[in-house]
Protein backbone atom coordinates (compact mmCIF):
# COMPACT_ATOMS: atom_id res chain seq x y z
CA UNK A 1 0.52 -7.97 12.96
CA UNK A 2 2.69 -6.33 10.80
CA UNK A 3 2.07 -7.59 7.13
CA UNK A 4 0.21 -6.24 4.67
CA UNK A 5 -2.57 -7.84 2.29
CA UNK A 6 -3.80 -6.08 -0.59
CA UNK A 7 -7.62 -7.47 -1.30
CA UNK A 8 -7.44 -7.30 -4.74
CA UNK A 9 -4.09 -7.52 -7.57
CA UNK A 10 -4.97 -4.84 -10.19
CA UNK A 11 -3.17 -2.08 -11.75
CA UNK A 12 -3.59 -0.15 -8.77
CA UNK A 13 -2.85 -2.19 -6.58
CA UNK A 14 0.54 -3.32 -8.60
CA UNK A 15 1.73 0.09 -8.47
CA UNK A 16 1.53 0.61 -4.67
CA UNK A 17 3.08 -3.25 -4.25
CA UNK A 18 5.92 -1.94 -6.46
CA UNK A 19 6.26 1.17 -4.76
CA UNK A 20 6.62 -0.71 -1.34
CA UNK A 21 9.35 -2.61 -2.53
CA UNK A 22 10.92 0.13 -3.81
CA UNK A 23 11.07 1.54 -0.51
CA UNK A 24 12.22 -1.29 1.32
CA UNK A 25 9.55 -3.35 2.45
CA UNK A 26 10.16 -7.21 2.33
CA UNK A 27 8.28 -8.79 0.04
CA UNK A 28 7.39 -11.64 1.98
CA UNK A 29 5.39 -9.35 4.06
CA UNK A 30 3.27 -8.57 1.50
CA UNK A 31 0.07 -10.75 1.05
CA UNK A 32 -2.11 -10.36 -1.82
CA UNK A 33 -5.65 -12.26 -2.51
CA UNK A 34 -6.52 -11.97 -6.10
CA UNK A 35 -9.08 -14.06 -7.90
CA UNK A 36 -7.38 -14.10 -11.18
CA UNK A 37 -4.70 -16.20 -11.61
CA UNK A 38 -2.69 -14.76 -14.50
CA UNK A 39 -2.56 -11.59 -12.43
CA UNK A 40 -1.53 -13.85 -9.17
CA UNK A 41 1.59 -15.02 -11.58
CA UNK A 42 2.56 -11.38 -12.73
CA UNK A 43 2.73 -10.72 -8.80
CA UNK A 44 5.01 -13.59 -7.76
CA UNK A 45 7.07 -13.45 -10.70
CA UNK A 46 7.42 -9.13 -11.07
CA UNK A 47 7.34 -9.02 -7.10
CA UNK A 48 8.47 -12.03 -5.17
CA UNK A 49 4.85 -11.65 -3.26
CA UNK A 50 2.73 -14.08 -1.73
CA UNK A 51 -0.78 -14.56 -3.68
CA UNK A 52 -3.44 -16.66 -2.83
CA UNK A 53 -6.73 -16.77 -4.24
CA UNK A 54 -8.68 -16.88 -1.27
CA UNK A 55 -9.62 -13.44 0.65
CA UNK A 56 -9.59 -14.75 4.07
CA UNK A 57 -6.81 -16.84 4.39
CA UNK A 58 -4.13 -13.74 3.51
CA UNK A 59 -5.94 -11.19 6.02
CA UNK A 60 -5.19 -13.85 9.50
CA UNK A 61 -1.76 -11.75 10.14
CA UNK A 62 -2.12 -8.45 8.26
CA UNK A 63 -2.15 -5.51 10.02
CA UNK A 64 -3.01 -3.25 7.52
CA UNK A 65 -5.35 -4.03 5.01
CA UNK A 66 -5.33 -2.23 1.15
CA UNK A 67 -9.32 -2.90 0.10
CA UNK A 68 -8.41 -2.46 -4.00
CA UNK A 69 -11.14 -4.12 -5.80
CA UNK A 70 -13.71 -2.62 -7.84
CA UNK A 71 -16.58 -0.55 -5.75
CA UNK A 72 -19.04 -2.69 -6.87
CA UNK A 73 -17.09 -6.33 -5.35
CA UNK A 74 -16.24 -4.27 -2.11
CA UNK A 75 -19.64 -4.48 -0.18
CA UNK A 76 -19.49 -8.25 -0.72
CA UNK A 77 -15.65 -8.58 -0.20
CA UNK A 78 -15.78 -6.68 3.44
CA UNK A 79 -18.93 -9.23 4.29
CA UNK A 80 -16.37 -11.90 3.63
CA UNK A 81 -13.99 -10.38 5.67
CA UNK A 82 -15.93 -9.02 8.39
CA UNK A 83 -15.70 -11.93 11.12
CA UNK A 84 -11.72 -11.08 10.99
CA UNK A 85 -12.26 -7.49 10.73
CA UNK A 86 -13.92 -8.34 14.40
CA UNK A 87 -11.29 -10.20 15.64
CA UNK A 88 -8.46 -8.51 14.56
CA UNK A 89 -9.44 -4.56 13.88
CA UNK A 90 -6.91 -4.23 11.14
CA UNK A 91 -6.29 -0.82 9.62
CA UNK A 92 -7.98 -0.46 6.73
CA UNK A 93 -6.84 1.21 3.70
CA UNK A 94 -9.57 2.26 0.66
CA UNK A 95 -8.77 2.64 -2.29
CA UNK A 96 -12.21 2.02 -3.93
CA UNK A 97 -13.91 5.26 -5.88
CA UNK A 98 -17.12 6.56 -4.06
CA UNK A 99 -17.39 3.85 -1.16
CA UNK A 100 -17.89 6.11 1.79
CA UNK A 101 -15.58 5.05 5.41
CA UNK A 102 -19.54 4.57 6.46
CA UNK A 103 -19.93 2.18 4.13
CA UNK A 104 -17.09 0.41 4.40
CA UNK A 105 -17.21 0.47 8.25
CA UNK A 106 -20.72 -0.99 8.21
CA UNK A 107 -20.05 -3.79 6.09
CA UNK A 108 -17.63 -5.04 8.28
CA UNK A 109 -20.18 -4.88 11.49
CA UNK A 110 -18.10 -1.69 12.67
CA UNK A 111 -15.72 -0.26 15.26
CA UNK A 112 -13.20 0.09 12.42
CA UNK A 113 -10.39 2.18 11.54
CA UNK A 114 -10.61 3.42 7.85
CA UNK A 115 -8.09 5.69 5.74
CA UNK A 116 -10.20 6.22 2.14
CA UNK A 117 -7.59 7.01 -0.77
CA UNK A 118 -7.88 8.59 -4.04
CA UNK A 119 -5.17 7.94 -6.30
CA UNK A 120 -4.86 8.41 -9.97
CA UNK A 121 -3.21 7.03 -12.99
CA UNK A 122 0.18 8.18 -13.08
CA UNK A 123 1.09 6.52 -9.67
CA UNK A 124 1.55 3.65 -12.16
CA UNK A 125 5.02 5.84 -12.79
CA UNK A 126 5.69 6.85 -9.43
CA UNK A 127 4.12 10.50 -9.96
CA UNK A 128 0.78 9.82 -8.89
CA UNK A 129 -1.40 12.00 -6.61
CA UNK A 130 -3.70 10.42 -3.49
CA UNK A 131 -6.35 12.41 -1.44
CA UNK A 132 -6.83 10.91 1.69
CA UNK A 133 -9.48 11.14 4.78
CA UNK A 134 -9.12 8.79 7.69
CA UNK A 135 -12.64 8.18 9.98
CA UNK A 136 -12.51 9.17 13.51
CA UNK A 137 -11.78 5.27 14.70
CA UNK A 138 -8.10 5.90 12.98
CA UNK A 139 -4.92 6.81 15.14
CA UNK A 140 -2.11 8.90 14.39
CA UNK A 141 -0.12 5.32 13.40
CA UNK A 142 -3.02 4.40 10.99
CA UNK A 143 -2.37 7.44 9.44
CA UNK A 144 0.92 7.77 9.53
CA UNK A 145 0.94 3.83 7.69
CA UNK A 146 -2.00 4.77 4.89
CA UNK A 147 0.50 8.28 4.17
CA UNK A 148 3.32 5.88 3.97
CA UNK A 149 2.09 3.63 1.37
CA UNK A 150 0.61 6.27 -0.29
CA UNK A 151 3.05 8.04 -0.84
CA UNK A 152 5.40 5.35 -2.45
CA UNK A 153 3.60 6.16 -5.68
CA UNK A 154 3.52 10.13 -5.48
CA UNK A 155 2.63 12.93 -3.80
CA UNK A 156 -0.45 12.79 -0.86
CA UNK A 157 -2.90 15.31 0.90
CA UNK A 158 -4.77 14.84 3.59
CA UNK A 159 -8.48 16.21 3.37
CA UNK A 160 -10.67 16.40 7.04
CA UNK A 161 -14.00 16.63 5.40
CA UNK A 162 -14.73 13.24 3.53
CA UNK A 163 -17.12 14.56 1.39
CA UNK A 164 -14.29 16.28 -0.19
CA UNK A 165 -12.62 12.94 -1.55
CA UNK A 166 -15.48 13.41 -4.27
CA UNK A 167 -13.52 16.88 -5.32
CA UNK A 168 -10.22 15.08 -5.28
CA UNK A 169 -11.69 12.70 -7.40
CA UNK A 170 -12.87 15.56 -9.89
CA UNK A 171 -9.44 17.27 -9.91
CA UNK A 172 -6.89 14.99 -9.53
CA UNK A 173 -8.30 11.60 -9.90
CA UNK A 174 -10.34 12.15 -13.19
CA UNK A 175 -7.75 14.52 -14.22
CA UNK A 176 -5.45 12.54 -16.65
CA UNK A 177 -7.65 12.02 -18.48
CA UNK A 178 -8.68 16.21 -19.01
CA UNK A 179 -4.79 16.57 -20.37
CA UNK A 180 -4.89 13.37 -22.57
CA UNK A 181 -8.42 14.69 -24.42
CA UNK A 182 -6.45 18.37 -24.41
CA UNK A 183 -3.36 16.91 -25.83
CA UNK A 184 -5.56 14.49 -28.22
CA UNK A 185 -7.45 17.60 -29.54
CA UNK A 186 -4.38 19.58 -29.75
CA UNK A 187 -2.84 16.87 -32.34
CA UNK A 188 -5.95 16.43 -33.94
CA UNK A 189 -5.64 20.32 -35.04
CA UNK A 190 -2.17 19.96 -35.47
CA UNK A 191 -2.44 17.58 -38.15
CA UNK A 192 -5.88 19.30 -39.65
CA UNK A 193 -3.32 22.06 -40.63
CA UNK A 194 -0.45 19.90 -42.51
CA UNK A 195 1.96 18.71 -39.65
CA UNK A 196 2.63 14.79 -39.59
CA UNK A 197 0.74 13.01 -36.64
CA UNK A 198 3.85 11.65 -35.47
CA UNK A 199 5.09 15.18 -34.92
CA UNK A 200 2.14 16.59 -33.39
CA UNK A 201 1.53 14.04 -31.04
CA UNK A 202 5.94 14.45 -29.96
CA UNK A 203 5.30 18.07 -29.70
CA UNK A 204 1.67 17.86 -27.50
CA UNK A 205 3.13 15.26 -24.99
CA UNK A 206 6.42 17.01 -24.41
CA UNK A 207 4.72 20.57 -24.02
CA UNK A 208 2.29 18.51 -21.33
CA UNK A 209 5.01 17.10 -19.68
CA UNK A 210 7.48 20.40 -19.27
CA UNK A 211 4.42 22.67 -18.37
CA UNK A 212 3.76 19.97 -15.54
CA UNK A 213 7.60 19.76 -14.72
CA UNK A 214 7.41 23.69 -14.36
CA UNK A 215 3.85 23.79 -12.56
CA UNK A 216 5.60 21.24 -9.77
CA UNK A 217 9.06 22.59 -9.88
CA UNK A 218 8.96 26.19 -10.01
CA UNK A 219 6.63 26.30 -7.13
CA UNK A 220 4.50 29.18 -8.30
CA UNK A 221 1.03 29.11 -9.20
CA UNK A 222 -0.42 28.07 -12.37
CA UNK A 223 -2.00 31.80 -13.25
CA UNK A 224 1.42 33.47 -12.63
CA UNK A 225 3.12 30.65 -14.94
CA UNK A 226 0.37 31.24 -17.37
CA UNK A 227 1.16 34.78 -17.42
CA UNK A 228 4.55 34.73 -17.54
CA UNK A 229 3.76 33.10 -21.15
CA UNK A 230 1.43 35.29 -22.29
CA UNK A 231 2.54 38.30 -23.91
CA UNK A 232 0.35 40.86 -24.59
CA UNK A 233 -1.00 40.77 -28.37
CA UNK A 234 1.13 37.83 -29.00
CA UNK A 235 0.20 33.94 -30.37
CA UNK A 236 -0.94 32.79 -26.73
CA UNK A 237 -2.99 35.65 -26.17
CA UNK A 238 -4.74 34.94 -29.04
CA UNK A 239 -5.37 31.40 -28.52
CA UNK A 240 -6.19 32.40 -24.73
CA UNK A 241 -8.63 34.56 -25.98
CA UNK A 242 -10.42 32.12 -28.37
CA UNK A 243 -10.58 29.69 -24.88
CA UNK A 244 -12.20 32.44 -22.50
CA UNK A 245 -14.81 33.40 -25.24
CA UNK A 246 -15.93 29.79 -25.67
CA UNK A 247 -16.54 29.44 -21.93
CA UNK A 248 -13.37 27.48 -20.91
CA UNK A 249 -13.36 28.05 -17.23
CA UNK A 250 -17.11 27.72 -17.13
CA UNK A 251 -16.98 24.17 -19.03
CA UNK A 252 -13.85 23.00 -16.91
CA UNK A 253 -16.22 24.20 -14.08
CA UNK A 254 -19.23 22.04 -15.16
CA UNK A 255 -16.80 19.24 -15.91
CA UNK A 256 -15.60 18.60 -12.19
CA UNK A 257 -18.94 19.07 -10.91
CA UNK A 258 -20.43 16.34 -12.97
CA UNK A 259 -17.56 14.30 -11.84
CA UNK A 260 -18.37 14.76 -7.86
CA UNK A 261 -21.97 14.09 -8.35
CA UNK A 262 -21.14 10.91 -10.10
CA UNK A 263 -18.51 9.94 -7.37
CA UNK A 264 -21.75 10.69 -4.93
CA UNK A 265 -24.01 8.69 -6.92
CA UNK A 266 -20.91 5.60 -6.98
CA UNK A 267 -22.12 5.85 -3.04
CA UNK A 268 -25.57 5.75 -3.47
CA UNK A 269 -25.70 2.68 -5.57
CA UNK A 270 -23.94 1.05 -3.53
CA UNK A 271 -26.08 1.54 -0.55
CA UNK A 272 -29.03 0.36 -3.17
CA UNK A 273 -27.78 -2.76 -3.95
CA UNK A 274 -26.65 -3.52 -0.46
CA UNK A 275 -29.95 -3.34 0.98
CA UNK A 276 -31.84 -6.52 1.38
């Protein structure tokens, strides 16, 4: 069983099938079951994949399974799936937000092996970064797989303590969006003082993008980068300044920690609403 299926067609999942072809696997080893059929189209035609709209079906031959659907389909989804989880004990590959390995593992009657993954956004560029934890049922080849695909879309970490995929989440995975609001508020005061949006918003996307480029390339930290820029009684000290007085790294603080105890609560709901 060497094929994959991806259980679900979304954005996500488009990115990683993209990513694998990329790399050099054959497309015709690539299964995907996705309910939508205008999405099942964009597959075959962008891809060359094979899409079906029927879960069970694509997972007979797969030996790796990619589990992208929303968290709130996947309890149902793995019930569907479960008899041929039995049979065949594919490796499984999660890329749902806040569905524990537990979870998943129960819902398919157990004696799994689970990888969870937390991607974000920009994998849909190639220059995405995925958290991963694998459950104890998962061999050094079931890792070594769910790191492969992974990483076709960006950079990957493993963590060994599952209840830090919620942190991941936090930083990384909710992350874009923390830079688009920064660069959104930066144009937004940009233009309050006279220059044109068009500018602003050129200037605030570049300076995201090189301070990222030089936060991955240099390979030094982001305080030393940070000082580096910040000469004493200068223009960034003084807008530094305003930032630590407001309670920046307090409210960045606050901000993740809201984010893991809503990735926790993703969890709990969806033990609720699985109970009978």
């Amino acid at each position: 069983m060497t094929d994959i299926v991806f259980i679900g067609g979304g954005n996500m999942a488009q990115s990683l099938i993209g990513g694998l072809c990329k790399a050099g696997t054959p497309a015709t080893s690539i299964h995907v079951a996705e309910p939508r059929q205008e999405a099942r189209e964009t597959l075959r035609k962008n891809y060359g994949v094979v899409c079906s709209a029927v879960n069970p079906d694509m997972a007979q031959s797969a030996g790796l399974w990619v589990l992208a659907v929303k968290p709130q389909m996947l309890r149902a989804v793995c019930q569907e799936l479960a008899p041929i989880a039995q049979r065949q004990h594919p490796q499984i590959l999660s890329i749902a937000a806040g569905i524990r390995s537990e979870q998943i593992d129960h819902w398919l009657n157990g004696g799994q092996a689970i990888v969870r993954a937390m991607p974000n956004t920009p994998a849909l560029l190639g220059a995405g970064a995925t958290g991963l934890f694998a459950n104890a049922q998962t061999e050094v080849s079931g890792r070594d797989t769910s790191e492969q695909v992974m990483a076709t879309v960006g950079k990957t970490v493993w963590v060994e303590d599952e209840a830090l995929i919620d942190t991941v989440t936090a930083l990384s995975g909710s992350g874009p969006a923390y830079l688009f609001l920064l660069a959104e508020t930066m144009e937004n005061a940009a233009v309050a003082q006279g220059l044109p949006l068009n500018t602003a918003r050129l200037l605030a996307a570049q300076t995201v993008l090189g301070a990222g480029r030089m936060l991955t390339e240099s390979g030094d930290p982001a305080k030393l980068l940070r000082e580096r820029v910040t000469s004493p009684g200068g223009t960034t000290a003084a807008a530094l300044e305003i930032f630590q007085h407001g309670g920046f790294a307090e409210l960045v603080a606050a901000a993740l920690e809201a984010a893991v105890q809503r990735s926790s609560e993703l969890s709990k709901l969806a033990e609720m609403q699985a109970a009978p």
